[in-house]
N, C-alpha and C. Protein backbone atom coordinates (compact mmCIF):
# COMPACT_ATOMS: atom_id res chain seq x y z
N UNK A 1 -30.67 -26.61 114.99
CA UNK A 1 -31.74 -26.60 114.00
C UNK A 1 -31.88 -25.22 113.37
N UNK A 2 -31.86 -24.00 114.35
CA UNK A 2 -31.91 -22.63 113.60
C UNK A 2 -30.67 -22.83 112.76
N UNK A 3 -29.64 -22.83 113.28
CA UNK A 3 -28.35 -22.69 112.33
C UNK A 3 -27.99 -23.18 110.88
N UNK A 4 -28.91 -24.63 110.79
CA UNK A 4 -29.24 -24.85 109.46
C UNK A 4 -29.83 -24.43 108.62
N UNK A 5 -31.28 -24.09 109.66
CA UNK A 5 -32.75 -23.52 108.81
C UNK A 5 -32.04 -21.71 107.82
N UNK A 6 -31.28 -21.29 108.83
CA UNK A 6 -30.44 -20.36 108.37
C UNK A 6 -29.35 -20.22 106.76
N UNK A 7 -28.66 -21.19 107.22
CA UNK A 7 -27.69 -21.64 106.51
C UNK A 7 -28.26 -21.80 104.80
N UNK A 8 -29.70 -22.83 105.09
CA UNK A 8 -30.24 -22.82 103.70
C UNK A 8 -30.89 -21.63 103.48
N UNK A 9 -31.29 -20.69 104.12
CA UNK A 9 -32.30 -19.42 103.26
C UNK A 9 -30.94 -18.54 103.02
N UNK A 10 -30.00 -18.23 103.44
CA UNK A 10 -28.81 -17.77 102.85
C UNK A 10 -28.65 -18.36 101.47
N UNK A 11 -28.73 -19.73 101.76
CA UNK A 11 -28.04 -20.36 99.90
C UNK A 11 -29.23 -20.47 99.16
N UNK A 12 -30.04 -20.49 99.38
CA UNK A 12 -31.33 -19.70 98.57
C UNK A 12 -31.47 -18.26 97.92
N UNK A 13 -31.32 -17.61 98.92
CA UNK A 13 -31.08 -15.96 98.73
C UNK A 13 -30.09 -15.89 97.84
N UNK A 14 -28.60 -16.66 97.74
CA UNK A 14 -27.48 -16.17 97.26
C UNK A 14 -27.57 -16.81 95.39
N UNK A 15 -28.14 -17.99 95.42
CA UNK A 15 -28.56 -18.35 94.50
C UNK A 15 -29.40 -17.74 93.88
N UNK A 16 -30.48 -17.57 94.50
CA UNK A 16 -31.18 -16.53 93.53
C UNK A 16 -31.20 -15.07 93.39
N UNK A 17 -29.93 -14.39 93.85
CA UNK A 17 -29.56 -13.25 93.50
C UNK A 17 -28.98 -13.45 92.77
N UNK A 18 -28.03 -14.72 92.55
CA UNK A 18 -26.78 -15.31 91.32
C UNK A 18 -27.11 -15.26 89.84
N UNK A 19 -28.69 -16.13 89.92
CA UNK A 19 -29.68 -16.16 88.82
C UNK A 19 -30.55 -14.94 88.49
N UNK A 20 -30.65 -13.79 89.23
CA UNK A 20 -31.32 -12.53 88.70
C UNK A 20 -30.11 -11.92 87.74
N UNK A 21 -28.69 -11.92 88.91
CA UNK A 21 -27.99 -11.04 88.02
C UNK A 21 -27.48 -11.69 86.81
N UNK A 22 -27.12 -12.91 86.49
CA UNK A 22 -27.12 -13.40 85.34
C UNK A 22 -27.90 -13.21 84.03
N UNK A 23 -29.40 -12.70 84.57
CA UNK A 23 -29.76 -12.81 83.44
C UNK A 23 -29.45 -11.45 82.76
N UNK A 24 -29.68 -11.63 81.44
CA UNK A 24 -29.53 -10.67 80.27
C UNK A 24 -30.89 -9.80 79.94
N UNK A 25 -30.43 -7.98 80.26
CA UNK A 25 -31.68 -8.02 79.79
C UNK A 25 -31.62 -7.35 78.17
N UNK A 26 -32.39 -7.20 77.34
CA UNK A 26 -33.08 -7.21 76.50
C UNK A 26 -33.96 -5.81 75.90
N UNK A 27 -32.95 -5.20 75.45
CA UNK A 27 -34.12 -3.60 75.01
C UNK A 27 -33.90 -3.58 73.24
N UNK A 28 -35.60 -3.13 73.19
CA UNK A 28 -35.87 -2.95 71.38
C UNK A 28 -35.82 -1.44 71.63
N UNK A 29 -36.28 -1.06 70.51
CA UNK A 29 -36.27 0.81 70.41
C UNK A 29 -38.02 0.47 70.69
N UNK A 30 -37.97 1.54 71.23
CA UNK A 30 -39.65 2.39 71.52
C UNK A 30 -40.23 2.96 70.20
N UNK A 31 -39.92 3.66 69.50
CA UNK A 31 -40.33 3.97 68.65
C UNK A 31 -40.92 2.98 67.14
N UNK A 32 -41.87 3.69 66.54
CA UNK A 32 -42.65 2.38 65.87
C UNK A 32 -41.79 2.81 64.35
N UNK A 33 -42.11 1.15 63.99
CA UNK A 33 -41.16 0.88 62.77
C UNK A 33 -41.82 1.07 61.60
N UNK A 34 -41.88 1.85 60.86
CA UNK A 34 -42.29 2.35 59.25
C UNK A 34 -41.50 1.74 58.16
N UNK A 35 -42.53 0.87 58.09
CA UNK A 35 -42.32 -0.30 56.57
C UNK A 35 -42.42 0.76 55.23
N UNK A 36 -42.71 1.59 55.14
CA UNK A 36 -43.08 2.41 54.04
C UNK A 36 -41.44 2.75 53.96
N UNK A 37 -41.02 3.68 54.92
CA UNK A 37 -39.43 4.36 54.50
C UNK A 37 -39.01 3.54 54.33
N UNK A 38 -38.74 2.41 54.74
CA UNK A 38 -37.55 1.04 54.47
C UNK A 38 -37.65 0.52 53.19
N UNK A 39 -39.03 0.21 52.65
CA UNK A 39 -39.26 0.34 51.34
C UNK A 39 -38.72 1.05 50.51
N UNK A 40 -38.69 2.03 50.73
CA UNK A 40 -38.60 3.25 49.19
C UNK A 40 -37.12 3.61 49.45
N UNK A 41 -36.53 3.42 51.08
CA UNK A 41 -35.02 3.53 50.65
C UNK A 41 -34.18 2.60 50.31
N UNK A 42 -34.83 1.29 49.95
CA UNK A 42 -34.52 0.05 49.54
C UNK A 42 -34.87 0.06 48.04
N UNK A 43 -35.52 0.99 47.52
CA UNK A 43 -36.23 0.63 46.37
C UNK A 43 -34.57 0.51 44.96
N UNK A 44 -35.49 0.84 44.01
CA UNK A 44 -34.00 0.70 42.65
C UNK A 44 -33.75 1.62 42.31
N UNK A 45 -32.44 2.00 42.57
CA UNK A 45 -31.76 2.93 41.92
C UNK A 45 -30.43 2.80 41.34
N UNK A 46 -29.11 3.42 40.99
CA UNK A 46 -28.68 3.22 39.96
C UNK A 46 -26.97 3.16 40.63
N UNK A 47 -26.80 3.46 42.00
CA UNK A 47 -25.77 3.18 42.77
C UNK A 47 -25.15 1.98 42.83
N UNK A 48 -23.99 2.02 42.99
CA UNK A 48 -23.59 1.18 44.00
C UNK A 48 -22.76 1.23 45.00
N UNK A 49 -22.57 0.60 46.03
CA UNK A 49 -21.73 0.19 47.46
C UNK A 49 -20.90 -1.05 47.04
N UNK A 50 -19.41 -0.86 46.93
CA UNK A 50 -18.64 -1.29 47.10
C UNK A 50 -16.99 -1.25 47.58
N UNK A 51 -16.95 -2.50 48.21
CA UNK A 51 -15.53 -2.17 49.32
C UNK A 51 -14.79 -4.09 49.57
N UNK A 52 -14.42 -3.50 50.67
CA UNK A 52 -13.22 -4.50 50.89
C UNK A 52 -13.82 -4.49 52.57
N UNK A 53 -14.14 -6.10 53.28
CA UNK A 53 -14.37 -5.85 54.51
C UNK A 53 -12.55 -6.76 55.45
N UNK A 54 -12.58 -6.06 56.49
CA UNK A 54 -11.58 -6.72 56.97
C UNK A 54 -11.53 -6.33 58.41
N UNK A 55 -10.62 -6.97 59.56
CA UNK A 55 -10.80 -6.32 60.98
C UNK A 55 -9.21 -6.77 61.18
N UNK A 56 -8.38 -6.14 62.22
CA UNK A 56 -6.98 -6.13 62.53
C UNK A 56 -7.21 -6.89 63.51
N UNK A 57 -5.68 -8.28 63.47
CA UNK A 57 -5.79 -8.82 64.43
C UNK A 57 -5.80 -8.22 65.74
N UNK A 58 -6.01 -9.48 66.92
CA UNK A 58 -5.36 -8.67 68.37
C UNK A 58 -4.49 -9.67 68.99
N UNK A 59 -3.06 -8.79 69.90
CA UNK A 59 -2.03 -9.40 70.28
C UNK A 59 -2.93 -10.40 71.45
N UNK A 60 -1.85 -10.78 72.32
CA UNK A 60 -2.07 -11.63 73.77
C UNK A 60 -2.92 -11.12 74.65
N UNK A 61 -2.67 -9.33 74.73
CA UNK A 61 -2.97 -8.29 75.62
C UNK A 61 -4.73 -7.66 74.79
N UNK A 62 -4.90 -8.09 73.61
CA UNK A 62 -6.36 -7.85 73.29
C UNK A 62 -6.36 -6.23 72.83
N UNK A 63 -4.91 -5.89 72.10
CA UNK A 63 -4.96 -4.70 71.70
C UNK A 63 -4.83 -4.91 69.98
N UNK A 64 -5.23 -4.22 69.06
CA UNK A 64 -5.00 -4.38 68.05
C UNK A 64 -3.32 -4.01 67.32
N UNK A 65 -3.14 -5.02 66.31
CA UNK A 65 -1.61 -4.84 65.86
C UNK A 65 -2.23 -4.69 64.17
N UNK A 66 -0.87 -4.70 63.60
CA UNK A 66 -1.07 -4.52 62.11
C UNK A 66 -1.40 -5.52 61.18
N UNK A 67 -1.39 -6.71 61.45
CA UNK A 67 -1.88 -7.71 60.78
C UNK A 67 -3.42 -7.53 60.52
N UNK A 68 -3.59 -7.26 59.04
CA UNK A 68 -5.49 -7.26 58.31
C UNK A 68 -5.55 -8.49 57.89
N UNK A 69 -6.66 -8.67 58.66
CA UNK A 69 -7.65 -10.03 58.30
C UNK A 69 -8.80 -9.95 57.49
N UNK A 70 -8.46 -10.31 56.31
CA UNK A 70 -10.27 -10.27 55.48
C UNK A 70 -10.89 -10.59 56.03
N UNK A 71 -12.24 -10.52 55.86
CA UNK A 71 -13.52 -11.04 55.87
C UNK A 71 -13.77 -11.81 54.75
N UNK A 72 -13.51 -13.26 54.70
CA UNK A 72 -13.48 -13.94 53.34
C UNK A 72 -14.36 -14.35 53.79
N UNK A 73 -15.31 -14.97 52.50
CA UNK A 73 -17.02 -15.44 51.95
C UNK A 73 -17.77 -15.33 53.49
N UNK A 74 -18.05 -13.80 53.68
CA UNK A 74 -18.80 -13.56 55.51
C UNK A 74 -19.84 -12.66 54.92
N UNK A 75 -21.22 -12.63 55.39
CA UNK A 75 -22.19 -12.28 54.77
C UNK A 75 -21.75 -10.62 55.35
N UNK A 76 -22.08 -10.02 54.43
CA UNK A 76 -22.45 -8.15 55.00
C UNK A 76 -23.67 -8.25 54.62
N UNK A 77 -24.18 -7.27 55.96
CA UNK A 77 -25.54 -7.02 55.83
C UNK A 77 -25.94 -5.19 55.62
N UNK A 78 -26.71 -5.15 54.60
CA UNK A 78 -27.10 -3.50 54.19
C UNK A 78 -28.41 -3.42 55.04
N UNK A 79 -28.58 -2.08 56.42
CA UNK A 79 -29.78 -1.84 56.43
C UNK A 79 -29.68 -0.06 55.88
N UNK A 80 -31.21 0.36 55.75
CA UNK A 80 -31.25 1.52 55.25
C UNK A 80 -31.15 2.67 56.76
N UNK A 81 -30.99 3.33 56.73
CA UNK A 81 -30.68 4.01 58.31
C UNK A 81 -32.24 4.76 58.74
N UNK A 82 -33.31 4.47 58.41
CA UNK A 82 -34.56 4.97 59.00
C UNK A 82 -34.64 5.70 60.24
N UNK A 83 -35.90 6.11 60.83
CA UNK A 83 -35.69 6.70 61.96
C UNK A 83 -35.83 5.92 63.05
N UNK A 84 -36.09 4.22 62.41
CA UNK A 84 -36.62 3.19 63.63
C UNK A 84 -35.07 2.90 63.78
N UNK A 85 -34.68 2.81 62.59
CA UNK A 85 -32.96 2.33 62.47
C UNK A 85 -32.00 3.23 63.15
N UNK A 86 -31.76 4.55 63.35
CA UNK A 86 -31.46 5.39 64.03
C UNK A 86 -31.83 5.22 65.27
N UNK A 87 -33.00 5.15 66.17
CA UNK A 87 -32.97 4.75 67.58
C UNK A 87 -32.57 3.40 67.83
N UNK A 88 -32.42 2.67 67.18
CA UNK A 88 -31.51 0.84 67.36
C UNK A 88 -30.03 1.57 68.05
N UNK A 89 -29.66 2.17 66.82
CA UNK A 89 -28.41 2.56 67.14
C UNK A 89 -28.01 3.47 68.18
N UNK A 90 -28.56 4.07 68.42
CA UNK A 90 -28.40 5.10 69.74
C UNK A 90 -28.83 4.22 70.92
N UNK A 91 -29.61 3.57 71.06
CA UNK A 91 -30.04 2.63 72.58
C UNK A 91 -28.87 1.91 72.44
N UNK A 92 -27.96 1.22 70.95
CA UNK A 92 -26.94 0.60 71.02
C UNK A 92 -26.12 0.73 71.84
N UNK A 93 -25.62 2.06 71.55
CA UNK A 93 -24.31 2.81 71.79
C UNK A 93 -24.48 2.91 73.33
N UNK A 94 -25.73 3.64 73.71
CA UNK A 94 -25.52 3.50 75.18
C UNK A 94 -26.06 2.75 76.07
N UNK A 95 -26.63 1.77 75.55
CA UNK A 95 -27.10 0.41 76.53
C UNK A 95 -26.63 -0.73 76.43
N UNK A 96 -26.07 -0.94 75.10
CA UNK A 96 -25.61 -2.43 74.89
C UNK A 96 -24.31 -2.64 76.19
N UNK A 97 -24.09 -3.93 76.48
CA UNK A 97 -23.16 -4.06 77.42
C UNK A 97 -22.91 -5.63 77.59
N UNK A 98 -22.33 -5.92 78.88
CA UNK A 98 -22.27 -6.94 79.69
C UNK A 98 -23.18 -7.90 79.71
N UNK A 99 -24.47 -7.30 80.57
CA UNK A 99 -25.61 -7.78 80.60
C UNK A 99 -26.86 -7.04 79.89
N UNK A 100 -26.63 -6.52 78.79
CA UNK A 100 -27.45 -5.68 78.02
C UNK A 100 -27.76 -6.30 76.85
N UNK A 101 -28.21 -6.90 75.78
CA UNK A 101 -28.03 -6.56 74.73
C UNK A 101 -29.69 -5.75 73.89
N UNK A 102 -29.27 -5.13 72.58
CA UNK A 102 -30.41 -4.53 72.15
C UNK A 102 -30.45 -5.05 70.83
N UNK A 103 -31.67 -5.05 70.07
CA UNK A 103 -32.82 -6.72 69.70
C UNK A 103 -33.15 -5.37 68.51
N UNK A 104 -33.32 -5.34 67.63
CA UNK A 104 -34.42 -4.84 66.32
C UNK A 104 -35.58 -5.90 66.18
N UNK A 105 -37.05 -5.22 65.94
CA UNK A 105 -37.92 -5.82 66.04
C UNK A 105 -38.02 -6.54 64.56
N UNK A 106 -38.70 -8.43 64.26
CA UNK A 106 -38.16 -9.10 63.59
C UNK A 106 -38.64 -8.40 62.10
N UNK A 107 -39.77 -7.58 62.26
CA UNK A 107 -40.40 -6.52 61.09
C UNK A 107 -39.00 -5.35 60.40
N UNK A 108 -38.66 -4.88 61.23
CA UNK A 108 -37.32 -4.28 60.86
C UNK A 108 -36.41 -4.85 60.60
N UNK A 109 -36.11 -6.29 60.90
CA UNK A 109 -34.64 -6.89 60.55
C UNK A 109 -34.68 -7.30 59.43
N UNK A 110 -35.95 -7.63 59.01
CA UNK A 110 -36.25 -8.41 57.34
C UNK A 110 -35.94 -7.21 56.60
N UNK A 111 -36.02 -5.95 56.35
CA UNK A 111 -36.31 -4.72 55.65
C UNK A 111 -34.22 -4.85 55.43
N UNK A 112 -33.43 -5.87 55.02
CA UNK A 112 -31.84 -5.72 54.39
C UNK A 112 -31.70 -5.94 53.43
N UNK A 113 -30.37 -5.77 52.99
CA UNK A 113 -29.86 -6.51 52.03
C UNK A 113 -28.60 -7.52 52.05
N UNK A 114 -28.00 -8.57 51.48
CA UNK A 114 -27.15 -9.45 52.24
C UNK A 114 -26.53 -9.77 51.23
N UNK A 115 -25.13 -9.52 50.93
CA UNK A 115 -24.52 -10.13 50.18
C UNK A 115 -23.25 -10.75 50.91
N UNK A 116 -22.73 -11.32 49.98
CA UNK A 116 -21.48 -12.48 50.48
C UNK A 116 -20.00 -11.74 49.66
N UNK A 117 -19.23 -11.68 50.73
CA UNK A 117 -17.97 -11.53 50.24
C UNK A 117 -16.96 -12.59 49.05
N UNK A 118 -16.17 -12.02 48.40
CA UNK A 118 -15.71 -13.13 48.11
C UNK A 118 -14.55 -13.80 48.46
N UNK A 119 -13.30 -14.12 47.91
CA UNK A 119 -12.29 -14.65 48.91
C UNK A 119 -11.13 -13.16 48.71
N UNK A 120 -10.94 -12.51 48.96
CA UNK A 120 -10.11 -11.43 48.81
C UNK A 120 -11.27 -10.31 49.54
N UNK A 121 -12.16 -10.53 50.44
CA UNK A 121 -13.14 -9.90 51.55
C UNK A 121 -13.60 -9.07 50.54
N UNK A 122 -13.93 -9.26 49.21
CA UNK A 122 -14.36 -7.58 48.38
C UNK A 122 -16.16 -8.00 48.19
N UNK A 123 -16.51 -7.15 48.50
CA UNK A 123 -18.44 -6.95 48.28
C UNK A 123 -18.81 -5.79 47.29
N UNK A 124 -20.33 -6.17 47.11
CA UNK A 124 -20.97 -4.85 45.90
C UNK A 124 -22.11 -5.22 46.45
N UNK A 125 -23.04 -4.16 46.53
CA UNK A 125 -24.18 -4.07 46.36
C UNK A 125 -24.45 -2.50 45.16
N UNK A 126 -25.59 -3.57 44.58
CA UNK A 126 -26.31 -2.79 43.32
C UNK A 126 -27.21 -2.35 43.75
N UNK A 127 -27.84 -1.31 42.26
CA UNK A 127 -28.92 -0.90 42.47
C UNK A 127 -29.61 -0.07 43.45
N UNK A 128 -28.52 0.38 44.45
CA UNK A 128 -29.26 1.05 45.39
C UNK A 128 -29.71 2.80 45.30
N UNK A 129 -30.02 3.35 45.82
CA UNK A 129 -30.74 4.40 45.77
C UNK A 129 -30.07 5.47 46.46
N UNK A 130 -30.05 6.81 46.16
CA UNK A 130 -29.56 7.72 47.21
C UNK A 130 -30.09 7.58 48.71
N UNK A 131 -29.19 8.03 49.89
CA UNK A 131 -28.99 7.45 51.19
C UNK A 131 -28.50 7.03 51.64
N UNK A 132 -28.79 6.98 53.25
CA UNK A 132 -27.92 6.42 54.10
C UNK A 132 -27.90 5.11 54.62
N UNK A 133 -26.91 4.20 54.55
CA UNK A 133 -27.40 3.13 54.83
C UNK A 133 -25.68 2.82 55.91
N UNK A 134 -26.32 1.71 56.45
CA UNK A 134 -25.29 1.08 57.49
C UNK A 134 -24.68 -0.90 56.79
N UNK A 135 -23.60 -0.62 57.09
CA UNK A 135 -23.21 -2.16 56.60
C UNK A 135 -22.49 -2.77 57.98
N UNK A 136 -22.87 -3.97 58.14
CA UNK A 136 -22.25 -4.71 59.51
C UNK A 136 -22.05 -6.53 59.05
N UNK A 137 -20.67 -6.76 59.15
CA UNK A 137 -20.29 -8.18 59.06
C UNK A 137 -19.68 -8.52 60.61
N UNK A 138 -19.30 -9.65 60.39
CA UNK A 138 -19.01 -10.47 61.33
C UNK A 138 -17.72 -11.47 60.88
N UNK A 139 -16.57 -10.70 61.53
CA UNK A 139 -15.48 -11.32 60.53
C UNK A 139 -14.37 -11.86 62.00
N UNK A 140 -14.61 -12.90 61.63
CA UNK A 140 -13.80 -14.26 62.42
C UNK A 140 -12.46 -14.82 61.96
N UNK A 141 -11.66 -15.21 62.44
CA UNK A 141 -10.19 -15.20 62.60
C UNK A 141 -9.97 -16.19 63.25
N UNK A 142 -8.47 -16.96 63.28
CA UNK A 142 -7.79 -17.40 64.51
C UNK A 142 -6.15 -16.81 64.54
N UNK A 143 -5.70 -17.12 65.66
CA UNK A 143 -4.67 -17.14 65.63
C UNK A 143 -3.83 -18.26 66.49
N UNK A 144 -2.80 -19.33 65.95
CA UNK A 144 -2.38 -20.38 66.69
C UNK A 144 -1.03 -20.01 66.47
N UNK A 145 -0.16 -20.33 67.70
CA UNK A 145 1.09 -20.87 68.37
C UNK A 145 1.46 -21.69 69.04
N UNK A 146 2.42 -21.55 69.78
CA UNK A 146 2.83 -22.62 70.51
C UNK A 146 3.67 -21.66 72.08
N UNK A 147 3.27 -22.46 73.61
CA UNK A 147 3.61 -22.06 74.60
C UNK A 147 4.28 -23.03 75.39
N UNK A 148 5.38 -22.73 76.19
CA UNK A 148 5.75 -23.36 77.40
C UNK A 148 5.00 -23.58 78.77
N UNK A 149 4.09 -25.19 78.63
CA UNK A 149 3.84 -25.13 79.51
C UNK A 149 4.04 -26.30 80.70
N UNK A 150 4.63 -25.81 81.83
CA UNK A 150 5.28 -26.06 83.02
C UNK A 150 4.56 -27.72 83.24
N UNK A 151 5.37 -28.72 83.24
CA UNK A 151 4.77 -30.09 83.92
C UNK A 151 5.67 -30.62 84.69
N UNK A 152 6.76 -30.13 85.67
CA UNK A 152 7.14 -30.58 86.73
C UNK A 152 8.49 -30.30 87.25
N UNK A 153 8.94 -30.63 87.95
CA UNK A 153 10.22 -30.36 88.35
C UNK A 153 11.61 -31.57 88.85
N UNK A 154 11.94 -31.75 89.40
CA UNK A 154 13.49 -32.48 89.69
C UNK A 154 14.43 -32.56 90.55
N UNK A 155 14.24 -32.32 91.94
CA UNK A 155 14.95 -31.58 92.69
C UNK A 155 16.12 -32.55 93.68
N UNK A 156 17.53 -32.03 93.83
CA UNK A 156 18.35 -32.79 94.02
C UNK A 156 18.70 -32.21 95.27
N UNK A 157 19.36 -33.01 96.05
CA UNK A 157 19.42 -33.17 97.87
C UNK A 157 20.33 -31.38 98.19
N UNK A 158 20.80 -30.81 97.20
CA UNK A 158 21.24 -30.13 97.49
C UNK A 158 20.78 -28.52 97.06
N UNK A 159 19.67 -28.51 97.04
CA UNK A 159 18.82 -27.22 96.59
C UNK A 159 18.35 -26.62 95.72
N UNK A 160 19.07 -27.40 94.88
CA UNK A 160 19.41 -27.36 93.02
C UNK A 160 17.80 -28.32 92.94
N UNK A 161 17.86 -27.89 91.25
CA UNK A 161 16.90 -29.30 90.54
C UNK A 161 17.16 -28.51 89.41
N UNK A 162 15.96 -29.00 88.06
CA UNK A 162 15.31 -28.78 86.92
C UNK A 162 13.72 -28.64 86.73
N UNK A 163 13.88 -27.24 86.05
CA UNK A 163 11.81 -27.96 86.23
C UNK A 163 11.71 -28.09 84.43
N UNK A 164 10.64 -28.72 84.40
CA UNK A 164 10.58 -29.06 82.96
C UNK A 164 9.25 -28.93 82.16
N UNK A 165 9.48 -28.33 80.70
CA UNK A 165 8.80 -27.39 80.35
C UNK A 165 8.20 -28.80 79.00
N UNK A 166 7.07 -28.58 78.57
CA UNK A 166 6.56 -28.91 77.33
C UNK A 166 6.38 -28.00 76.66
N UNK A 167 6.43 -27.84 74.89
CA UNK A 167 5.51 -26.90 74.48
C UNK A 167 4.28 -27.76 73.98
N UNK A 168 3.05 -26.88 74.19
CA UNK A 168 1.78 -26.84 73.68
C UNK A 168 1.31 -25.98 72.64
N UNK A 169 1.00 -26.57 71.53
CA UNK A 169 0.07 -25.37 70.46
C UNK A 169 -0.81 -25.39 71.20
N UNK A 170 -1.14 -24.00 71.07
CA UNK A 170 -2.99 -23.27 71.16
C UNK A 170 -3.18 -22.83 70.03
N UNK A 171 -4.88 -22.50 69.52
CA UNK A 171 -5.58 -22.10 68.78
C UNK A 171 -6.86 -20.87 69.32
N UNK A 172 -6.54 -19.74 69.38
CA UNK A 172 -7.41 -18.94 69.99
C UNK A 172 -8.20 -17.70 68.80
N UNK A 173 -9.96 -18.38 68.90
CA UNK A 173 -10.27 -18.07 67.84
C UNK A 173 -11.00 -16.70 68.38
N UNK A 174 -11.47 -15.74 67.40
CA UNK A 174 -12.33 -14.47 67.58
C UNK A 174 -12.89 -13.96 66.42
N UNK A 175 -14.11 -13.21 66.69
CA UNK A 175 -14.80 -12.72 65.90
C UNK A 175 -15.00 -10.91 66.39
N UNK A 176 -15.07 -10.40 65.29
CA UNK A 176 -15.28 -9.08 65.36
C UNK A 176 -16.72 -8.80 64.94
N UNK A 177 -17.04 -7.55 65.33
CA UNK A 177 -17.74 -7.06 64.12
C UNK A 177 -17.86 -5.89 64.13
N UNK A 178 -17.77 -6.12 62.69
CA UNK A 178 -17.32 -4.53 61.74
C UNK A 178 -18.22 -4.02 61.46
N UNK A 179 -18.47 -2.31 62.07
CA UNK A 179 -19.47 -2.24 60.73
C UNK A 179 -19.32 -0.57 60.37
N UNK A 180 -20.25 0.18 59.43
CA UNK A 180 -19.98 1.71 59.06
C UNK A 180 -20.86 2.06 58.63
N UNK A 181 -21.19 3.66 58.59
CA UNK A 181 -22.07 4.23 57.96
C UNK A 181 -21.44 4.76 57.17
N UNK A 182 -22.84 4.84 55.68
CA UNK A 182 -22.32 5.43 54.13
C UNK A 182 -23.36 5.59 53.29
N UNK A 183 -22.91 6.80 52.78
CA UNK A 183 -24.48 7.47 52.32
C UNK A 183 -24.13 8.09 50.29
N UNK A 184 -25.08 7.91 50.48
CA UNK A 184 -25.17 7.93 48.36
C UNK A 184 -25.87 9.35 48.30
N UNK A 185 -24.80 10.31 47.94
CA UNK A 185 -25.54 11.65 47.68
C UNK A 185 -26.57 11.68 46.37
N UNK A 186 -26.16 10.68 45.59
CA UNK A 186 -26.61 11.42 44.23
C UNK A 186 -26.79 10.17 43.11
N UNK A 187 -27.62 9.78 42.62
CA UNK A 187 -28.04 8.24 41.81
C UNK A 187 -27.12 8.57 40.79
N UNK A 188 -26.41 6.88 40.57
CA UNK A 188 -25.59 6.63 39.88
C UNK A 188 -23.79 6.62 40.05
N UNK A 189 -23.91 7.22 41.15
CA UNK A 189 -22.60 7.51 42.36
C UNK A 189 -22.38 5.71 42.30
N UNK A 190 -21.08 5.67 42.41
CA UNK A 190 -20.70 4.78 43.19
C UNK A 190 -19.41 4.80 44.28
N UNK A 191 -19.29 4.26 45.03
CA UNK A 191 -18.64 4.36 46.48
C UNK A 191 -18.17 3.46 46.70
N UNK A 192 -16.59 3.83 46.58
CA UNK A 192 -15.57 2.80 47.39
C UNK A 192 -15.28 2.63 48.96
N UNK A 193 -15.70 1.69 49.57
CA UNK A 193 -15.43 1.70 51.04
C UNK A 193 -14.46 0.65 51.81
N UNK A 194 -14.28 0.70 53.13
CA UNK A 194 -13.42 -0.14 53.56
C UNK A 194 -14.52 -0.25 54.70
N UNK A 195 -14.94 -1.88 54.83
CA UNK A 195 -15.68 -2.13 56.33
C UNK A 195 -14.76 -2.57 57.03
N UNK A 196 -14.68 -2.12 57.93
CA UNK A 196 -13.51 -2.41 58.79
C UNK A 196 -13.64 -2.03 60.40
């Protein structure tokens, strides 16, 4: 009877250490978000931002090769780089992870701009104003072949056989995301970029 009563507070315990570490946690920036700067570095001015977005495939091994993949009709998103926007990015860099991710509060995420690529990954944004701003897409890919894979063998009284191979297509899809900082010294500038 102990040995059971045991047995289950172990698979209790182990389970719910399973389910703590699973979960994801969740950090915003501390610092408070000023609707005023996001405004006025959003406001109209006489710039523009334009480029070409794209991300390099990756081999088997998950390293990048030379094959560029547009970003065809994939939204880019413009935020202005504020000082709420600046601590996003720094908690980014060193907290985001595994079980990390970091959240902009939904007051700051509205404060963009969003345009759509077209089919040759090329974007513009108008009208913008001197500053710094950040652009981030989300540019998705596949890549399909075909593999040998093993369904059996053949083997004859004398040590010998055949084993025998099918091929299978696969389709193994991924998404990147791209993104950069780029800043408008001077109204009426315009700026060629590569998001990538």
């Amino acid at each position: 009877m102990k040995t059971s009563k045991l047995f289950f507070l172990l698979l209790f315990l182990t389970c719910a250490f399973l389910k703590v570490k699973a979960q994801k946690t969740e950090l915003l920036p501390q610092v408070p978000f000023d609707s005023l700067e996001a405004k006025n570095m959003l406001g109209v001015g006489k710039s523009t931002i334009e480029g070409v977005a794209f991300t390099r495939q990756k081999n088997g091994y998950g390293m990048r090769i030379l094959g560029k993949v547009l970003a065809v009709n994939t939204d880019v998103t413009l935020f202005p780089v504020t000082t709420y926007f600046t601590e996003w990015y720094n908690l980014r860099k060193k907290k985001e992870g595994k079980n990390t991710s970091v959240f902009m509060s939904n007051e700051a995420f509205r404060w963009r701009v969003v345009v759509r690529t077209d089919n040759y990954g090329r974007f513009k944004f108008y009208n913008m104003k001197p500053g710094k701003y950040f652009l981030q897409a989300m540019a998705s890919y596949s890549i399909e072949g075909t593999r040998n894979v093993y369904t059996g063998s053949d083997r004859n009284g004398y040590g010998g056989g055949t084993d025998y191979y099918q091929q299978q297509r696969y389709v193994n899809n991924y998404t990147d995301r791209i993104e950069e900082f780029v800043e408008i010294t001077r109204d009426g500038q315009t700026i060629e970029m590569k998001l990538k």
